[in-house]
PDB file of N, CA and C in Angstrom:
ATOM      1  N   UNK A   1     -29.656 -75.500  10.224  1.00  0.00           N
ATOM      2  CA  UNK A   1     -29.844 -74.814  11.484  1.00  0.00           C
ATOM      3  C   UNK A   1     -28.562 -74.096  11.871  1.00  0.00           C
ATOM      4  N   UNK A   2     -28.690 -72.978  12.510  1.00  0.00           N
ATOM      5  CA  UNK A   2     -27.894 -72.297  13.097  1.00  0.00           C
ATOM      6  C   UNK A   2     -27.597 -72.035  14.764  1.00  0.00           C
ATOM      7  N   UNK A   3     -26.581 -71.403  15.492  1.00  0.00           N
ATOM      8  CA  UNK A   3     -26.607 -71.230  16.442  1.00  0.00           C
ATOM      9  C   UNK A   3     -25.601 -70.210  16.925  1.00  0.00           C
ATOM     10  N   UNK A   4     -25.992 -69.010  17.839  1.00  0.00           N
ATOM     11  CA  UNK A   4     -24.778 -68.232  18.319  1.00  0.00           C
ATOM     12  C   UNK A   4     -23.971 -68.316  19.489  1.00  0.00           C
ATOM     13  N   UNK A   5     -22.912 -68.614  19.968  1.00  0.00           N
ATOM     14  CA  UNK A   5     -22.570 -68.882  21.101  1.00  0.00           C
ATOM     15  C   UNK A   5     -21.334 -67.728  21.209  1.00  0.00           C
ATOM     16  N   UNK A   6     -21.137 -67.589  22.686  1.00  0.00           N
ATOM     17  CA  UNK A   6     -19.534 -66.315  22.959  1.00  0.00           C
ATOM     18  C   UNK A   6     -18.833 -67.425  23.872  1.00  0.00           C
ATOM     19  N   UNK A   7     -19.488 -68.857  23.962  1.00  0.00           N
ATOM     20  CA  UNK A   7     -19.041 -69.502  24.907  1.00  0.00           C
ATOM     21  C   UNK A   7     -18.065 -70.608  23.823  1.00  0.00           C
ATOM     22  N   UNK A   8     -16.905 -70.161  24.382  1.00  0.00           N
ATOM     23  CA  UNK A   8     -15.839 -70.813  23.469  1.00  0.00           C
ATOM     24  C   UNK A   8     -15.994 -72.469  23.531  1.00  0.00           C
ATOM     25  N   UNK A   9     -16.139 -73.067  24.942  1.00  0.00           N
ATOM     26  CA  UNK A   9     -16.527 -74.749  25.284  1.00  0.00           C
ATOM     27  C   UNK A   9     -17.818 -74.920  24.741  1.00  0.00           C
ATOM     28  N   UNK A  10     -18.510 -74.320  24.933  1.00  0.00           N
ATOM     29  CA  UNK A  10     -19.932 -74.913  23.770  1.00  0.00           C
ATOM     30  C   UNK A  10     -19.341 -74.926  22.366  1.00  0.00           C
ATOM     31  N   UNK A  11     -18.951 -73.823  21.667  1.00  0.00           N
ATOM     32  CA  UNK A  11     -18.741 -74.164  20.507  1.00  0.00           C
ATOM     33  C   UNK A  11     -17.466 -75.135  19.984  1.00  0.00           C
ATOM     34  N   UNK A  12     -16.406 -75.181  21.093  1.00  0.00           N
ATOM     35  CA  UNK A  12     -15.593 -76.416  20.719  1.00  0.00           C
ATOM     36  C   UNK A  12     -16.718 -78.110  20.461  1.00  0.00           C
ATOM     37  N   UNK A  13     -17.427 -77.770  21.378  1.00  0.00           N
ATOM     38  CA  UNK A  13     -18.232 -78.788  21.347  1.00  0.00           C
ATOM     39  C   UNK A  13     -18.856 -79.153  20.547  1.00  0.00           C
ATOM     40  N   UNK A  14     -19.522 -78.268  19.820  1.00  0.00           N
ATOM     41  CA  UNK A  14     -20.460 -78.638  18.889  1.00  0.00           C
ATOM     42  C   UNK A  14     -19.457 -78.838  17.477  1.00  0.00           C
ATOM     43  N   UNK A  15     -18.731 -77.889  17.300  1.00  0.00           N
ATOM     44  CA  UNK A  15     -16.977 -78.705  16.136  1.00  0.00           C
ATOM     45  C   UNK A  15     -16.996 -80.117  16.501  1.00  0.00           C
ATOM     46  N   UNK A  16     -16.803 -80.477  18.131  1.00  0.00           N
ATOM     47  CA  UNK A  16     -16.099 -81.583  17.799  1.00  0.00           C
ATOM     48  C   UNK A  16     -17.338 -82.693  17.550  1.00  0.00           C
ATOM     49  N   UNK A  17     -18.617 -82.214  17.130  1.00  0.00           N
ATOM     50  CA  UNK A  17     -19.754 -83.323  17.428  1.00  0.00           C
ATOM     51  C   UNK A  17     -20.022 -83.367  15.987  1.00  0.00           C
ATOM     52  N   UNK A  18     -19.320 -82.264  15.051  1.00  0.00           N
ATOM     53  CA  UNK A  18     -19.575 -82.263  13.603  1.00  0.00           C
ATOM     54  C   UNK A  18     -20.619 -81.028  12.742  1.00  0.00           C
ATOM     55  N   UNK A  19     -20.309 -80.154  13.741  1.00  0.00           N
ATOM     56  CA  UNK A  19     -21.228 -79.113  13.725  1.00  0.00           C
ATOM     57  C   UNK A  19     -19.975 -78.552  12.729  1.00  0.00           C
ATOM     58  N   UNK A  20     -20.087 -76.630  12.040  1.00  0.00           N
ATOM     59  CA  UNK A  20     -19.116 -76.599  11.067  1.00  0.00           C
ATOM     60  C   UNK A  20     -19.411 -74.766  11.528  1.00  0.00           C
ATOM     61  N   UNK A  21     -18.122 -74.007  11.326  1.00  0.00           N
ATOM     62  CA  UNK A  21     -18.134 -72.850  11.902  1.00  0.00           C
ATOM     63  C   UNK A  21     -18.530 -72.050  10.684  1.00  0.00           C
ATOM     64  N   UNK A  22     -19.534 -70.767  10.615  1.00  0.00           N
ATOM     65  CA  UNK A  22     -19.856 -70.555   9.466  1.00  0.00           C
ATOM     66  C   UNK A  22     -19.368 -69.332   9.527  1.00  0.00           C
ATOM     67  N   UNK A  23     -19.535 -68.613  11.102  1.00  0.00           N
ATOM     68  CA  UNK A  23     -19.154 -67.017  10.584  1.00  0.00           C
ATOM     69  C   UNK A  23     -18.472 -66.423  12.352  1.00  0.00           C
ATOM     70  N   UNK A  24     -18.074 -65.748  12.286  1.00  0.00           N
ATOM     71  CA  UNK A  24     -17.507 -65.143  13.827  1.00  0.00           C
ATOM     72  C   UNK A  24     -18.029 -63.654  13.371  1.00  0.00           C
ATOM     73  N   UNK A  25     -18.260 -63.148  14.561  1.00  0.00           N
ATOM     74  CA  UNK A  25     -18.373 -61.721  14.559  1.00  0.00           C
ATOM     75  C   UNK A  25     -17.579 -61.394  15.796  1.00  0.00           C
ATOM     76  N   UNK A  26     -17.187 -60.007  15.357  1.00  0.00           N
ATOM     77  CA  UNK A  26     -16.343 -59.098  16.674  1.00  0.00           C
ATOM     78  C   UNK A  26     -17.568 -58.019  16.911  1.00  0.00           C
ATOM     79  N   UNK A  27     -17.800 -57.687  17.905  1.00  0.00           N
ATOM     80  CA  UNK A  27     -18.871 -56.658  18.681  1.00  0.00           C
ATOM     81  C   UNK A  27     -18.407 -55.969  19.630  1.00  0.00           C
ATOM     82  N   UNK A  28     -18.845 -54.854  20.277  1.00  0.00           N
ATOM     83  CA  UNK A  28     -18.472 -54.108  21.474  1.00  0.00           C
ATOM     84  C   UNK A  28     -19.148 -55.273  22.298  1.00  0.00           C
ATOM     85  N   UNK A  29     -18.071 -55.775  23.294  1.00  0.00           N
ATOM     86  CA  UNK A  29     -18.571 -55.927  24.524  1.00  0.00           C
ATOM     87  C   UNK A  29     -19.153 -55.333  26.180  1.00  0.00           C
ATOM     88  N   UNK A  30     -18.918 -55.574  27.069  1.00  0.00           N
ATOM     89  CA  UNK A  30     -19.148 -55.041  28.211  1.00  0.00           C
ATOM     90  C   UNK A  30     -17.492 -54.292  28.410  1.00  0.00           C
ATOM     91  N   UNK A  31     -17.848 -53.243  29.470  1.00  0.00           N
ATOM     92  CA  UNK A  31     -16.702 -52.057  29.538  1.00  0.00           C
ATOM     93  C   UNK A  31     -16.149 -51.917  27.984  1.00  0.00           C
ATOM     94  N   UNK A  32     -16.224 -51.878  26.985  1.00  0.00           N
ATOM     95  CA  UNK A  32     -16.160 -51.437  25.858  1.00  0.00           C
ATOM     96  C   UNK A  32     -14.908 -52.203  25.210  1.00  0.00           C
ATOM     97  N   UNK A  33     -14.668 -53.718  25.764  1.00  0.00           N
ATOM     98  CA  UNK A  33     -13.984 -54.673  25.168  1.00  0.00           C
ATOM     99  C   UNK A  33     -14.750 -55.361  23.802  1.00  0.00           C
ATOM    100  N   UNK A  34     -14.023 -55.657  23.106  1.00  0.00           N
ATOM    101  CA  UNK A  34     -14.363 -56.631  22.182  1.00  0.00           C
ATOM    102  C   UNK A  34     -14.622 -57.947  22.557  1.00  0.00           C
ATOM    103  N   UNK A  35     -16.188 -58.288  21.677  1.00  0.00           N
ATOM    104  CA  UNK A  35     -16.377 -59.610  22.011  1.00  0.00           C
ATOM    105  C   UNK A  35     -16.778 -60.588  20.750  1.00  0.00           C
ATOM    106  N   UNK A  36     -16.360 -61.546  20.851  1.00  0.00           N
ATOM    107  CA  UNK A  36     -16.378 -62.488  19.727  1.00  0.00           C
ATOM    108  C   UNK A  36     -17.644 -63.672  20.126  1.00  0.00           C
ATOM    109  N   UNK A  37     -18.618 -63.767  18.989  1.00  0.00           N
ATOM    110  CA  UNK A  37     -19.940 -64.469  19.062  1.00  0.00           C
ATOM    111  C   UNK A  37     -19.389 -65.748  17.917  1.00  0.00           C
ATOM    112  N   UNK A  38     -19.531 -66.823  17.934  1.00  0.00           N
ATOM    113  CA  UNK A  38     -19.360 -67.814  16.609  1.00  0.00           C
ATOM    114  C   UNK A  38     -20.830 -68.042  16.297  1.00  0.00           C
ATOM    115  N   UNK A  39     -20.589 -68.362  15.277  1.00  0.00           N
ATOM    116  CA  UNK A  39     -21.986 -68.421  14.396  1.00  0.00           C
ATOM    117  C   UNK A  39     -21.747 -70.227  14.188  1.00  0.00           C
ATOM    118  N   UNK A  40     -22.395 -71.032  14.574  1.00  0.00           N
ATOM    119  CA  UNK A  40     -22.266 -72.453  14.317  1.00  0.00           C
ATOM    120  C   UNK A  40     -23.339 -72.963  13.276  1.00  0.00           C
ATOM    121  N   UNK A  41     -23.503 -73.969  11.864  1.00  0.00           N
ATOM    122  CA  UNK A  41     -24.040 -74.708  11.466  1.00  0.00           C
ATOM    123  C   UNK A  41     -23.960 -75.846  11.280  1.00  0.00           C
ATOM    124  N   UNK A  42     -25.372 -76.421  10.996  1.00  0.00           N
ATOM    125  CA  UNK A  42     -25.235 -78.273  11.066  1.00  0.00           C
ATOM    126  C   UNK A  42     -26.612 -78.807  11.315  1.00  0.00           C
ATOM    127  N   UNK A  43     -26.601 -79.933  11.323  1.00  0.00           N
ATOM    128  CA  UNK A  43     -28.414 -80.216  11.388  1.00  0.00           C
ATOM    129  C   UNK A  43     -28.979 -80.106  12.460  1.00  0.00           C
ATOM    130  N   UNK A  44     -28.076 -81.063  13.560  1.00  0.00           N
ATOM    131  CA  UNK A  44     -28.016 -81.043  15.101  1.00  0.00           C
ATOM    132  C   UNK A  44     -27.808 -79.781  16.393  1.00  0.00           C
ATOM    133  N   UNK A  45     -27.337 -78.784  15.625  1.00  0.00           N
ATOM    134  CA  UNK A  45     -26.522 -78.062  16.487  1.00  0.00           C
ATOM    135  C   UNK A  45     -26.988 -77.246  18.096  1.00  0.00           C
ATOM    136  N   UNK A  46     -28.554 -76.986  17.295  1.00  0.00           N
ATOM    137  CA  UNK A  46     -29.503 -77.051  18.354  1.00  0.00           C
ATOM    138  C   UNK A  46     -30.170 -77.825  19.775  1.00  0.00           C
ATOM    139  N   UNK A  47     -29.415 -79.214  19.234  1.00  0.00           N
ATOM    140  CA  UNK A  47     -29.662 -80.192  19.862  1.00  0.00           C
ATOM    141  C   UNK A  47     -27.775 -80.727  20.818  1.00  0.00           C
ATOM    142  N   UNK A  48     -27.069 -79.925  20.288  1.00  0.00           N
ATOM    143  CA  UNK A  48     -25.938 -79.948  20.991  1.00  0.00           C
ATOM    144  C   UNK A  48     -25.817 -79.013  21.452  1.00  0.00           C
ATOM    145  N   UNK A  49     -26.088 -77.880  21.358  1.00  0.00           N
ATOM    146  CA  UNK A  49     -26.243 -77.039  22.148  1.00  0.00           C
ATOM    147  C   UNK A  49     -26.885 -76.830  23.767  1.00  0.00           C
ATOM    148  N   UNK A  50     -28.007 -77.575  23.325  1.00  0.00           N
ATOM    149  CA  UNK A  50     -28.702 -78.244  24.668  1.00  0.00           C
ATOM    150  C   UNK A  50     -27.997 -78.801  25.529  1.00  0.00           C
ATOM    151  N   UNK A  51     -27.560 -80.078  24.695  1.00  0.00           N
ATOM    152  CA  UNK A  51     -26.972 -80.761  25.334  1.00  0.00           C
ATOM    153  C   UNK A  51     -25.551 -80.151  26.523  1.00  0.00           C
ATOM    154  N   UNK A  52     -25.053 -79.458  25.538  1.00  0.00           N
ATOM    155  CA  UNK A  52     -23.680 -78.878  26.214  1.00  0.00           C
ATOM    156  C   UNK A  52     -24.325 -77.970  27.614  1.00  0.00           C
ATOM    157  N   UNK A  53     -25.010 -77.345  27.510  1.00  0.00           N
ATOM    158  CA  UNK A  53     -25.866 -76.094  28.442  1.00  0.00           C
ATOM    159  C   UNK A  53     -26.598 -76.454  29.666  1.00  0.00           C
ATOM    160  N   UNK A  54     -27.053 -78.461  29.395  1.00  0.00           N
ATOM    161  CA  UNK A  54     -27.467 -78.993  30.120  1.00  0.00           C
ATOM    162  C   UNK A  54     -26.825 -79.934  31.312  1.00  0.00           C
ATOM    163  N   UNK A  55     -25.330 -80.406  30.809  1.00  0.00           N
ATOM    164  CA  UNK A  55     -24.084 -80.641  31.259  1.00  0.00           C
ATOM    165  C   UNK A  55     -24.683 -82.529  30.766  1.00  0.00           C
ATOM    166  N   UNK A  56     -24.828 -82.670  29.651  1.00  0.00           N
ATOM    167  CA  UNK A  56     -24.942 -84.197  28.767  1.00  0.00           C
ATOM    168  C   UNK A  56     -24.195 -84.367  27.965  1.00  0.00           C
ATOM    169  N   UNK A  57     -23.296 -83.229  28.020  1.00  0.00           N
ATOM    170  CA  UNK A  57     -22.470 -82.978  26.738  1.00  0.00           C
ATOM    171  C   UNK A  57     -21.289 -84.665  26.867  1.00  0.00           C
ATOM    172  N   UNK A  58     -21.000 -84.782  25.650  1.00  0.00           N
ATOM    173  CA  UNK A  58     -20.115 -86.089  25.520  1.00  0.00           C
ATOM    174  C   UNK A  58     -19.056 -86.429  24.568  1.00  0.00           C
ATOM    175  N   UNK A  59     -18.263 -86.143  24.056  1.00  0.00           N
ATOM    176  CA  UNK A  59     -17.550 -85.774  22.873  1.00  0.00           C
ATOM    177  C   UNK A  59     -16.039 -86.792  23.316  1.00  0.00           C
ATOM    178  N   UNK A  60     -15.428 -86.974  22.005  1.00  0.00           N
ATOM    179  CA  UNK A  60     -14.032 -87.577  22.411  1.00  0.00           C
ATOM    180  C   UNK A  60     -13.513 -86.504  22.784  1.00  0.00           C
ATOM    181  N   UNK A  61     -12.448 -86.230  22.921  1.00  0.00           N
ATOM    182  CA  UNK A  61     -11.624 -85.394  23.845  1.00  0.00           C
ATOM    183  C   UNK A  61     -10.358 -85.005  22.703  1.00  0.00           C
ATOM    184  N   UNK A  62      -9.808 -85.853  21.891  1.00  0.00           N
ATOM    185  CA  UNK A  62      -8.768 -85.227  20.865  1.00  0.00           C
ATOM    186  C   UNK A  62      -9.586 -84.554  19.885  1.00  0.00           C
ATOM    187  N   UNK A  63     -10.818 -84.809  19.758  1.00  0.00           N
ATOM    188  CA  UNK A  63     -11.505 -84.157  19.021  1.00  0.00           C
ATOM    189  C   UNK A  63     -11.827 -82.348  19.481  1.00  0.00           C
ATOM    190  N   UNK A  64     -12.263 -82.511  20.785  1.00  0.00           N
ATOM    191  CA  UNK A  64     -13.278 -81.111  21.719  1.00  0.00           C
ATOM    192  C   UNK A  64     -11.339 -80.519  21.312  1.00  0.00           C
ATOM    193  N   UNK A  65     -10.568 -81.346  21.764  1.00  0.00           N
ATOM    194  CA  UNK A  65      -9.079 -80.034  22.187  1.00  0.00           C
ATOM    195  C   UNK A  65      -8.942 -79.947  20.648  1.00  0.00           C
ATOM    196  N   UNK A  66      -8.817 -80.507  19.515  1.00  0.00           N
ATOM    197  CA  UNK A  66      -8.835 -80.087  17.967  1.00  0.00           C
ATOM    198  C   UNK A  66      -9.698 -79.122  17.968  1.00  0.00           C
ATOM    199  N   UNK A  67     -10.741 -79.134  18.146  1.00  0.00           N
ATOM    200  CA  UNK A  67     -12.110 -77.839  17.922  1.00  0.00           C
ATOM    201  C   UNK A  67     -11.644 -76.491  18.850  1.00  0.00           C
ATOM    202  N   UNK A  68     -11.197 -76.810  19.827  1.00  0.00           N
ATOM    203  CA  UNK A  68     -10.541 -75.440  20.708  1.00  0.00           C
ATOM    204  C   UNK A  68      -9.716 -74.872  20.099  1.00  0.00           C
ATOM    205  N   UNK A  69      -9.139 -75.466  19.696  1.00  0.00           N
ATOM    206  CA  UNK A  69      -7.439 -74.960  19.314  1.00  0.00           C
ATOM    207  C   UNK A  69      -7.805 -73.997  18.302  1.00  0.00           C
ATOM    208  N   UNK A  70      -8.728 -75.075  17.046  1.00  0.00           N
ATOM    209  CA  UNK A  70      -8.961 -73.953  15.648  1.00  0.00           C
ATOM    210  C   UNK A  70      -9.495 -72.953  16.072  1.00  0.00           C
ATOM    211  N   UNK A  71     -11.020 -72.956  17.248  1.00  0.00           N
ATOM    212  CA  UNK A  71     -11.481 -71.808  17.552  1.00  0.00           C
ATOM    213  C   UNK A  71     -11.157 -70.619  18.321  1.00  0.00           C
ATOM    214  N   UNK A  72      -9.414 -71.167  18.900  1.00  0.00           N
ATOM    215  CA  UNK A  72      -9.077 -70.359  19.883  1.00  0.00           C
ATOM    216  C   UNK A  72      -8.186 -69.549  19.021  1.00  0.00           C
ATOM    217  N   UNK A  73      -7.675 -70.109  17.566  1.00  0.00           N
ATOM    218  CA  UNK A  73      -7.211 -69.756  16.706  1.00  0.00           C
ATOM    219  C   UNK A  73      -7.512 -68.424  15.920  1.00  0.00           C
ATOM    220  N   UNK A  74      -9.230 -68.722  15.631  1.00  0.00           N
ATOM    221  CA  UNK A  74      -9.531 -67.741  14.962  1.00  0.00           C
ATOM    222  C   UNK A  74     -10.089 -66.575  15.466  1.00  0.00           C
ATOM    223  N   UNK A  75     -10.091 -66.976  17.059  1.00  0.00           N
ATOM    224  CA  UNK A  75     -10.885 -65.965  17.671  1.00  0.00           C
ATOM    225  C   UNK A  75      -9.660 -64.769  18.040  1.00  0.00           C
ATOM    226  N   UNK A  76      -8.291 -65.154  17.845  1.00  0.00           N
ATOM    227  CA  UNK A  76      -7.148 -64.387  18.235  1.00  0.00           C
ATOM    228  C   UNK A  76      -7.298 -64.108  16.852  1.00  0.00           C
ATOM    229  N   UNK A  77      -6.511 -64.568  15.631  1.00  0.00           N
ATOM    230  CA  UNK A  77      -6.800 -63.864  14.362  1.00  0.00           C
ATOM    231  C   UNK A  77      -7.796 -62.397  14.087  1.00  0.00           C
ATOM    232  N   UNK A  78      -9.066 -62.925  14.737  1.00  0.00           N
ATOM    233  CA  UNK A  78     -10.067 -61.913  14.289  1.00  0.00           C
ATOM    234  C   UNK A  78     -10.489 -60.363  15.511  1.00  0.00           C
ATOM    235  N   UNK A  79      -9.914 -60.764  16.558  1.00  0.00           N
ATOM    236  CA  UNK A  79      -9.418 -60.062  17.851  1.00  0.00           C
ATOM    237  C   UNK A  79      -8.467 -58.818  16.963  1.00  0.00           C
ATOM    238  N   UNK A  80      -7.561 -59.570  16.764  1.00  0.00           N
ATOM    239  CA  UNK A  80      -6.068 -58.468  15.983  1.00  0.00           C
ATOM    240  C   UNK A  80      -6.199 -57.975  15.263  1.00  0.00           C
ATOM    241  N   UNK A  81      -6.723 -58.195  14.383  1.00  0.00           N
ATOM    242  CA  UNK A  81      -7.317 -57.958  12.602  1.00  0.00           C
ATOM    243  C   UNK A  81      -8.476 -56.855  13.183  1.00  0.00           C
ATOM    244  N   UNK A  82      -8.957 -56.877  14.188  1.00  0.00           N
ATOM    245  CA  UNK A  82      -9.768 -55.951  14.644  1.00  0.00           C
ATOM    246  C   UNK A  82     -11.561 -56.257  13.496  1.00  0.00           C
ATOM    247  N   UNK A  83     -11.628 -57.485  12.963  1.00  0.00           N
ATOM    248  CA  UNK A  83     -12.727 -57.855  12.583  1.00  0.00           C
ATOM    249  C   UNK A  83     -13.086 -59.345  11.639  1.00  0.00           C
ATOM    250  N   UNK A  84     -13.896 -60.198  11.299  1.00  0.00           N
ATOM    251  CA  UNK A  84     -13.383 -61.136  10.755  1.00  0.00           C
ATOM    252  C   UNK A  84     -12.715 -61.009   9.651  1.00  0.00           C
ATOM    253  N   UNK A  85     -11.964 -62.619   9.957  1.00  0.00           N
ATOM    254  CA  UNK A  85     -11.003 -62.592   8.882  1.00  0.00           C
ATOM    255  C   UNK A  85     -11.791 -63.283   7.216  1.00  0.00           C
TER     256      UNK A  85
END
């Protein structure tokens, strides 16, 4: 299963629940900024997704700030690079 999110805390979330990042895209956003979508896979992810959207979300916490960091990582990488890396 797959899932798209632009919401950086959902997808830390679903990293830190064991979900696995498969692809980022850069897109025109609104006023003609760039916007970054993550592409998430995993069996569950659908079901954490919910969860996160529904506010059930539950995760350790060195884990969710590990999952931010990489994703806040690559989302600057692929920002600069002007597309994925």
């Amino acid at each position: 299963m797959r899932v798209t999110t632009q919401d950086l805390y959902c997808g830390a979330y679903i990293l830190s629940k064991g979900g696995s990042l498969e692809e980022i895209q850069l897109t025109q956003g609104r006023n003609g900024r760039p916007s970054v979508s993550f592409i998430l896979a995993g069996e569950n992810v659908e079901q954490l997704s919910k969860e996160f959207q529904t506010g059930k979300a539950n995760t350790n916490v060195v884990s969710f700030k590990v999952a931010m960091t990489h994703l806040k990582d690559v989302m600057f990488q692929t920002l600069r690079a002007g597309g994925p890396q």
